[in-house]
C-alpha atoms as a PDB file:
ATOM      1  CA  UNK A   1      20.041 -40.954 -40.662  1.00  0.00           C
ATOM      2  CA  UNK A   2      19.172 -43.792 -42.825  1.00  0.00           C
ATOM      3  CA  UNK A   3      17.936 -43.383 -46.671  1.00  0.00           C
ATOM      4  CA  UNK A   4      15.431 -45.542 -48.163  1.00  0.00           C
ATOM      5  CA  UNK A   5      13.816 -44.856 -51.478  1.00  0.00           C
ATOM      6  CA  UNK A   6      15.636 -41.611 -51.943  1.00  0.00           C
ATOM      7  CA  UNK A   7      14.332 -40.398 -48.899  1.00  0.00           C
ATOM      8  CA  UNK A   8      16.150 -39.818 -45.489  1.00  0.00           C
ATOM      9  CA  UNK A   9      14.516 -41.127 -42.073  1.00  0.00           C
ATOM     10  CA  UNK A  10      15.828 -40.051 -38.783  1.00  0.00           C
ATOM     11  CA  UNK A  11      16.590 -42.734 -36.443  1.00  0.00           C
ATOM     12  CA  UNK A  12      16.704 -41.319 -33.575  1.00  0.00           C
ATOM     13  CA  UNK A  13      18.297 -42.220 -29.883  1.00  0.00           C
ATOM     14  CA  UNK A  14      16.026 -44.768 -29.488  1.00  0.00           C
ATOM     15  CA  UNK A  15      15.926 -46.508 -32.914  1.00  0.00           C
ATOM     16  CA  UNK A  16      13.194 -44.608 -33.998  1.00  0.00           C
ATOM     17  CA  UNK A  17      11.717 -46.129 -37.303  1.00  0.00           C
ATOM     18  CA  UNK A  18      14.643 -48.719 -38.171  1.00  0.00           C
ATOM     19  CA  UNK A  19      12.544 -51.890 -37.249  1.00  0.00           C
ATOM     20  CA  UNK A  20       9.849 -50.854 -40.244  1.00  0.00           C
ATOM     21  CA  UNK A  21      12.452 -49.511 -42.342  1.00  0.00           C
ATOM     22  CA  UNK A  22      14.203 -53.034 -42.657  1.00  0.00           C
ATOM     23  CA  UNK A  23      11.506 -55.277 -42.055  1.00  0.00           C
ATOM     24  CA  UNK A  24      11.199 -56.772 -45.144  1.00  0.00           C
ATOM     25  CA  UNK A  25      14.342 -58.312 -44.169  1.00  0.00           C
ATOM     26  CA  UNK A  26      13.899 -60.867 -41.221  1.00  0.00           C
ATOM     27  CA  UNK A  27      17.391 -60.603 -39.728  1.00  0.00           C
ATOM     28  CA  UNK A  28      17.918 -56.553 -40.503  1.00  0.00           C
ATOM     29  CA  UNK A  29      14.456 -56.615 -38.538  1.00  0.00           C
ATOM     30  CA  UNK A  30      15.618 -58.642 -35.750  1.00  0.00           C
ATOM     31  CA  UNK A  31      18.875 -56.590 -35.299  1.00  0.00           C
ATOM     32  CA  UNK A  32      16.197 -53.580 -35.378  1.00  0.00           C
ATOM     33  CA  UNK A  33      14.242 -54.671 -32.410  1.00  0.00           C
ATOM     34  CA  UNK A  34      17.493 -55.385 -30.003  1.00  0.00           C
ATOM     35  CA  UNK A  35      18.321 -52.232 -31.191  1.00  0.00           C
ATOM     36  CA  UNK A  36      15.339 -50.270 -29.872  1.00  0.00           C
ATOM     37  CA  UNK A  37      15.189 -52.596 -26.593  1.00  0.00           C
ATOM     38  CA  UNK A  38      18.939 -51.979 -25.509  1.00  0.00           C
ATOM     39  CA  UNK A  39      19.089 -48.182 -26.627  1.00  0.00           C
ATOM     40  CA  UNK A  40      15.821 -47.816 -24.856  1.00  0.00           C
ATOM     41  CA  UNK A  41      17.620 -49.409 -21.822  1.00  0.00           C
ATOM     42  CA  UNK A  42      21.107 -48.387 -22.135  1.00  0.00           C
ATOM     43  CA  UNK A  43      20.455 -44.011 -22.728  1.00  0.00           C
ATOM     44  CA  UNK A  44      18.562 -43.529 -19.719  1.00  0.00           C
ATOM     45  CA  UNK A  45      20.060 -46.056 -17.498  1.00  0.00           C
ATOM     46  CA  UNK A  46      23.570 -43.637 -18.543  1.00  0.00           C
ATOM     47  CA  UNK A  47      21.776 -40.307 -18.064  1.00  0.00           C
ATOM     48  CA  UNK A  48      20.408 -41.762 -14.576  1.00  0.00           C
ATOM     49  CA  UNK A  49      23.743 -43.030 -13.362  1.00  0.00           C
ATOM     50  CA  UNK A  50      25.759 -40.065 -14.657  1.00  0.00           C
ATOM     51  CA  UNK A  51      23.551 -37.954 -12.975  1.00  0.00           C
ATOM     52  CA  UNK A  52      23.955 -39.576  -9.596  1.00  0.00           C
ATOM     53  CA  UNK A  53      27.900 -39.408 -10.004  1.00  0.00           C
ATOM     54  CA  UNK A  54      27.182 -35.246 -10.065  1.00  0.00           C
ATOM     55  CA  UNK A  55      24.493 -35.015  -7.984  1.00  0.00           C
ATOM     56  CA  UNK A  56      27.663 -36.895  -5.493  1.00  0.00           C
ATOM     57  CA  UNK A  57      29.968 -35.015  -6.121  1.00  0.00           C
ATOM     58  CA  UNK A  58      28.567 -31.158  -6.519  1.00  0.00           C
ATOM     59  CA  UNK A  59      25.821 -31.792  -3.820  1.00  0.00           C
ATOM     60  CA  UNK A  60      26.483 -34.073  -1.214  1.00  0.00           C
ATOM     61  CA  UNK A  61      29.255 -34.529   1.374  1.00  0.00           C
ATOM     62  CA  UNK A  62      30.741 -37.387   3.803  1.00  0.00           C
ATOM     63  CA  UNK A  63      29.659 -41.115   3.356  1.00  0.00           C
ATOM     64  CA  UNK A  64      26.201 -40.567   1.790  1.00  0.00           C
ATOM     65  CA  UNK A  65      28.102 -38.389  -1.175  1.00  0.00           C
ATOM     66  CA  UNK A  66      29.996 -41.679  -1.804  1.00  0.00           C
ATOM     67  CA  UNK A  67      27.169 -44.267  -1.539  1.00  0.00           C
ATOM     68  CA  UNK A  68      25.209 -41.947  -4.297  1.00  0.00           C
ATOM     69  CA  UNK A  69      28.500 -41.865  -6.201  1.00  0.00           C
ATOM     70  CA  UNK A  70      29.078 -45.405  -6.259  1.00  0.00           C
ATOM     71  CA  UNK A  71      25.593 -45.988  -7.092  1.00  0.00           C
ATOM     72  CA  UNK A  72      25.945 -43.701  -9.769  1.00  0.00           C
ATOM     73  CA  UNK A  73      29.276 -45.035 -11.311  1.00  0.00           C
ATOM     74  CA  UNK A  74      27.587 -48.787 -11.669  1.00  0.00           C
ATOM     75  CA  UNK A  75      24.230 -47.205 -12.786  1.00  0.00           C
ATOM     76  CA  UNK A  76      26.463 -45.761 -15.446  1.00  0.00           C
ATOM     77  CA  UNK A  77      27.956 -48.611 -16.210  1.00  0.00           C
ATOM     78  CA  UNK A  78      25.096 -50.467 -16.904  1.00  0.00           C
ATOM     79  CA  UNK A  79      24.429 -47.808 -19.516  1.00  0.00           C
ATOM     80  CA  UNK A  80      27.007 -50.036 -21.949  1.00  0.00           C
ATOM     81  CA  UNK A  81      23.665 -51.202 -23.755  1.00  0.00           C
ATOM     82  CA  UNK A  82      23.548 -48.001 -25.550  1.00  0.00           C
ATOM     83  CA  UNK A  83      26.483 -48.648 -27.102  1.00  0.00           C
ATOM     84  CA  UNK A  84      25.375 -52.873 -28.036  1.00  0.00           C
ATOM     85  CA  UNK A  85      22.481 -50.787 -29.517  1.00  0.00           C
ATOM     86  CA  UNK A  86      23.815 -48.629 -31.460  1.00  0.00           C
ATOM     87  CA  UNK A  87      26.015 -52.318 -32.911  1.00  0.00           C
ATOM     88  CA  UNK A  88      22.899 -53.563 -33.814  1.00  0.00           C
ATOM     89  CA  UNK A  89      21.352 -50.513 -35.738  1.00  0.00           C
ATOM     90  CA  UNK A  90      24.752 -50.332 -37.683  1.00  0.00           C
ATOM     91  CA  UNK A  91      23.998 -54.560 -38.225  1.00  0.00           C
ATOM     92  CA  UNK A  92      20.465 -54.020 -38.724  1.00  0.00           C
ATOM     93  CA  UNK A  93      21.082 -51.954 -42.100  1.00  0.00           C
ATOM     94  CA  UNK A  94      24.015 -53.528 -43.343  1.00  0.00           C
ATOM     95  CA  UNK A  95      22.304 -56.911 -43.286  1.00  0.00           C
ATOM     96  CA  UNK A  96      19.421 -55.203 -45.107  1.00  0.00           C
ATOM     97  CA  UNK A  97      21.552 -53.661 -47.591  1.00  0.00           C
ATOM     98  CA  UNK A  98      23.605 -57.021 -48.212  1.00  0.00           C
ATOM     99  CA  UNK A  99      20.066 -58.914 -48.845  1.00  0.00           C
ATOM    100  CA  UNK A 100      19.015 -56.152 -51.233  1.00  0.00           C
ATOM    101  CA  UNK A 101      19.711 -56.728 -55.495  1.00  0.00           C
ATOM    102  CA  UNK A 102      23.169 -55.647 -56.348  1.00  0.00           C
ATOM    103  CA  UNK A 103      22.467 -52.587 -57.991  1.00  0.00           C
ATOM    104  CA  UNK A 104      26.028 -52.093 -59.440  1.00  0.00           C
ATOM    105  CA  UNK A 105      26.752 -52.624 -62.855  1.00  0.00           C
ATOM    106  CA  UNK A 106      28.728 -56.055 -63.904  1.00  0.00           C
ATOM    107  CA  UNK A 107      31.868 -56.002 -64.117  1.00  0.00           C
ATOM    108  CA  UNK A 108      33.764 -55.292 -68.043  1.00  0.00           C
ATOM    109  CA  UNK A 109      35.116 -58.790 -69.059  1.00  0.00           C
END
């Protein structure tokens, strides 16, 4: 969930609307579109491989069951960019927030 302008915005498994939400700021935005690319990689590339692994193991028997395993296991492992996305969402709105005016009061000499 992200908040901008007193209003909350889903982001969603895929980024959703970060990349509009921060693109006032050039490097928020950039964060935001690596964000959306390796989430919309990395989730289904996981699902796919995880799904393989259990397909595998609950359906199939003898060497093919371990071929589809395997398969499965590195397809899963490739899913990692899911979690490189989700870095760069977290990066995407801290840089925006950092470039933002410093809406704290100053500091009582």
């Amino acid at each position: 969930m992200y908040v901008k302008d007193g209003r909350e915005v889903p982001i969603g498994p895929f980024g959703g609307d970060l990349a509009s939400l921060v693109a006032d700021t050039p490097a928020a935005a950039m964060h935001a579109h690596k964000c959306h690319t390796q989430l919309a990689i990395g989730v289904p590339t996981y699902l796919t491989g995880v799904a393989g692994v259990i397909v595998g193991i609950a359906v199939l028997s003898g060497p093919v069951g371990w071929v589809v395993i395997g398969i499965g296991a590195v397809t899963a492992g490739r899913g990692w960019f899911h979690g490189s996305g989700v870095t760069h969402a977290v990066d995407a709105v801290n840089i925006h927030n950092d470039a933002g005016p410093d809406s704290r009061p100053a500091p009582v000499p």
